[in-house]
Protein backbone atom coordinates (compact mmCIF):
# COMPACT_ATOMS: atom_id res chain seq x y z
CA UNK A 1 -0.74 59.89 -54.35
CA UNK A 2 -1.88 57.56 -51.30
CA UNK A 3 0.86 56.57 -48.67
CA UNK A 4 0.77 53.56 -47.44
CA UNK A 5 1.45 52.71 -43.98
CA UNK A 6 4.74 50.81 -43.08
CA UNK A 7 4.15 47.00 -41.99
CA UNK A 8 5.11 45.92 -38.82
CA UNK A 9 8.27 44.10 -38.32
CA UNK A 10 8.93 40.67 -36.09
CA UNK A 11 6.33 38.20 -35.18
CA UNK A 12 2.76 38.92 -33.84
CA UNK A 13 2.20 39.44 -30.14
CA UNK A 14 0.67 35.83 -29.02
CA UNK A 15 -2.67 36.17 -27.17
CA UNK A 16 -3.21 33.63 -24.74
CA UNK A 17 -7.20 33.29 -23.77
CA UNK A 18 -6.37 32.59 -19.70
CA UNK A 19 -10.20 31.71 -19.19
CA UNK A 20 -9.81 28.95 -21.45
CA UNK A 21 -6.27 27.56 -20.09
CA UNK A 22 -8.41 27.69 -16.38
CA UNK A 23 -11.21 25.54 -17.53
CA UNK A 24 -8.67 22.62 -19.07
CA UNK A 25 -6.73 22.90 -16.54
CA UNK A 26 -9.87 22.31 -14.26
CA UNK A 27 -10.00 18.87 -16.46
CA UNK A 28 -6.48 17.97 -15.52
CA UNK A 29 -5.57 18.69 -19.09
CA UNK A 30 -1.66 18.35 -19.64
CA UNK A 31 0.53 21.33 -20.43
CA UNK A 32 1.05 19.86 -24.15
CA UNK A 33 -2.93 18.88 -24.60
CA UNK A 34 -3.40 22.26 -23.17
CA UNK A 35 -0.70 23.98 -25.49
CA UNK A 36 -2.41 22.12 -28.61
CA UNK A 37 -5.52 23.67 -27.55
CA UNK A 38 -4.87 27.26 -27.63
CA UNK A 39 -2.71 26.51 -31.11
CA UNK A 40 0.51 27.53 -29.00
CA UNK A 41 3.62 26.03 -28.81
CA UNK A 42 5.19 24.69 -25.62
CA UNK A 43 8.27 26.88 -25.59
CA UNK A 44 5.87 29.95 -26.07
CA UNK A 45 4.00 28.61 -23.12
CA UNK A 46 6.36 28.23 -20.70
CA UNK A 47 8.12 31.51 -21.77
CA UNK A 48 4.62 32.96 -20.33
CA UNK A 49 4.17 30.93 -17.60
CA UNK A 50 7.41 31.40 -15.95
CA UNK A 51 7.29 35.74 -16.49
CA UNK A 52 6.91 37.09 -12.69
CA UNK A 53 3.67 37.36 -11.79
CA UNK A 54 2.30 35.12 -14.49
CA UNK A 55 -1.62 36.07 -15.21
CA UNK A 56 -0.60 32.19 -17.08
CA UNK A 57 0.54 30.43 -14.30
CA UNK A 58 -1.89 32.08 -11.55
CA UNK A 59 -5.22 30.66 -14.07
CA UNK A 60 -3.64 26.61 -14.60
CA UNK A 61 -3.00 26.99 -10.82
CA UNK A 62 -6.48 27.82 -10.17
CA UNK A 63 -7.78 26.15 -12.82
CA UNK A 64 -6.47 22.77 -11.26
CA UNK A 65 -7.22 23.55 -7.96
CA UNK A 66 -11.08 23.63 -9.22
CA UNK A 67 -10.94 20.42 -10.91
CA UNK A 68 -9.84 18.92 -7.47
CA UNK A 69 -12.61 21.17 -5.56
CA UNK A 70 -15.13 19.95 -7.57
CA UNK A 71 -13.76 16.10 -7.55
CA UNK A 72 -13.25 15.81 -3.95
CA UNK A 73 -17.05 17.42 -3.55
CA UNK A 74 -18.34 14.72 -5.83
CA UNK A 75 -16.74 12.17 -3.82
CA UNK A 76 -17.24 13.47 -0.51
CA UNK A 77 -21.09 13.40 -1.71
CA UNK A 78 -21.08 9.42 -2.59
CA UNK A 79 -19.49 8.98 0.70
CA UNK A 80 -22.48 10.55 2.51
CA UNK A 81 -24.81 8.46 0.19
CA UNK A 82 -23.08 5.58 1.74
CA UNK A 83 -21.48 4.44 -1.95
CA UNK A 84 -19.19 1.74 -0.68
CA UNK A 85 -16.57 1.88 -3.50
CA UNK A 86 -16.30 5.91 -2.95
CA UNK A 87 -15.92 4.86 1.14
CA UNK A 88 -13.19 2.73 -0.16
CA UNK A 89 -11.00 4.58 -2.66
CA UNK A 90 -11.26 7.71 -0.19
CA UNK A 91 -9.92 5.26 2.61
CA UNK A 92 -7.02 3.59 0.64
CA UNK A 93 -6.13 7.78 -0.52
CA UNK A 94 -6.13 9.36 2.38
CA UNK A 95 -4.47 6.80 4.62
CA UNK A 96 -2.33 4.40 1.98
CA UNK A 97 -0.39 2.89 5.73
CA UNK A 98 -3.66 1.59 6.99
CA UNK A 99 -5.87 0.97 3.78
CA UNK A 100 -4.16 0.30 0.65
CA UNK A 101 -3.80 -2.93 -0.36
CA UNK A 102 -0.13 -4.41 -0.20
CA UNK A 103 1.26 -7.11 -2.12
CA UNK A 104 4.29 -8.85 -1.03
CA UNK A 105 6.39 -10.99 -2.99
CA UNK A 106 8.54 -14.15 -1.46
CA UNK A 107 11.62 -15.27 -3.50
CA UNK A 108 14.03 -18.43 -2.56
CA UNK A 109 16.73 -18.59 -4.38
CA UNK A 110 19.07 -21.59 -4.57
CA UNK A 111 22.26 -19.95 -6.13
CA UNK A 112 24.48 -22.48 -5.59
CA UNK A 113 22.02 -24.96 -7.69
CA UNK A 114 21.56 -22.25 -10.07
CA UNK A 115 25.42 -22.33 -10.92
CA UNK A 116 25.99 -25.71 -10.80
CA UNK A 117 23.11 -26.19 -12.96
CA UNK A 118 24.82 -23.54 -15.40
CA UNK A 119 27.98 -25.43 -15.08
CA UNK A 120 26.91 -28.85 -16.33
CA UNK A 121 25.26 -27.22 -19.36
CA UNK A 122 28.71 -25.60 -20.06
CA UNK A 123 30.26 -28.41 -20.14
CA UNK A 124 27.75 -30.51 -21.85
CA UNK A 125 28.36 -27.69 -24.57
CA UNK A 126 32.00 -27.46 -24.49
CA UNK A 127 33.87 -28.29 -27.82
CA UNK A 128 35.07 -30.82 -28.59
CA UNK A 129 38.97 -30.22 -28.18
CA UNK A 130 38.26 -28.58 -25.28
CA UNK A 131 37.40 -32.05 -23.44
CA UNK A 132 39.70 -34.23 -21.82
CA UNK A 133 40.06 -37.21 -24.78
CA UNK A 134 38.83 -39.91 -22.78
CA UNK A 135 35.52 -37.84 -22.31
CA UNK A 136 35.75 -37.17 -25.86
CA UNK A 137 32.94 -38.69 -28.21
CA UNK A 138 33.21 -39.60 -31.79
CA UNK A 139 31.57 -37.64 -34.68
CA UNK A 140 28.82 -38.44 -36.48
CA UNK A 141 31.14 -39.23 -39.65
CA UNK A 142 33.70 -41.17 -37.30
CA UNK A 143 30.74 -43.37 -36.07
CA UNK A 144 29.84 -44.68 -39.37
CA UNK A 145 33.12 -46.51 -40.09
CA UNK A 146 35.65 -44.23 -41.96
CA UNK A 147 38.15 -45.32 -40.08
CA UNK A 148 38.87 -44.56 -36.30
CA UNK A 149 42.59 -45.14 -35.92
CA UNK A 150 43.64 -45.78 -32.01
């Protein structure tokens, strides 16, 4: 007679591949697109990333830290080649107060026109009995001649 040996009981030990979750987050990958890539979901994530000493949250760490490394390098190198529009979006980056381009808006606002312009259209919309009854104009159907008594 052959024994058989017992299965395992509760869920399978998830197995996240760290090298992989420090090269998308080198691409600036978001947690979710990064989750969907490993076939993991968030919760399960996050449970990992926020143990103490997280292997998880030491590689995204690094892994972003080399996708800026190797962005700023690239940039730094067009600046040296004299690229204007690298010269330019480093400028307006690293010193927005000096650099960036600012847009201001100007608004005049006559409120007092505004609500007496409101007002007139209230009235000019009021009902009927609402007017005073020498303001009052007749209806189409009193107009035509069926009889307006006064």
């Amino acid at each position: 007679m052959e024994t058989k040996t017992p299965k395992k009981r509760g869920r399978k030990p998830v197995v996240i591949d760290y090298e992989r979750v420090e090269y998308l987050a080198s691409l600036n990958m978001g947690i979710m697109d990064i989750c969907r890539s490993l076939g993991i979901g968030w919760d399960t994530f996050n449970k990992h990333r926020n143990k103490k000493n997280s292997e998880l949250k030491e590689r995204l760490d690094k892994g972003k830290a080399k996708g800026l490394q190797l962005a700023t390098t690239k940039l730094m190198e067009k600046i040296q080649e004299g690229e204007f529009n690298a010269i330019q979006f480093y400028l307006k980056s690293a010193d927005r107060e000096t650099w960036a381009e600012k847009q201001t808006v100007e608004h005049n606002l006559n409120l007092a026109g505004i609500l007496d312009s409101a007002r007139a259209r209230i009235i000019e919309h009021a009902p009927a009995h609402a007017l005073p009854k020498r303001a009052r104009t007749p209806r189409a159907s009193e107009s035509e001649g069926e009889g307006v008594n006064e």
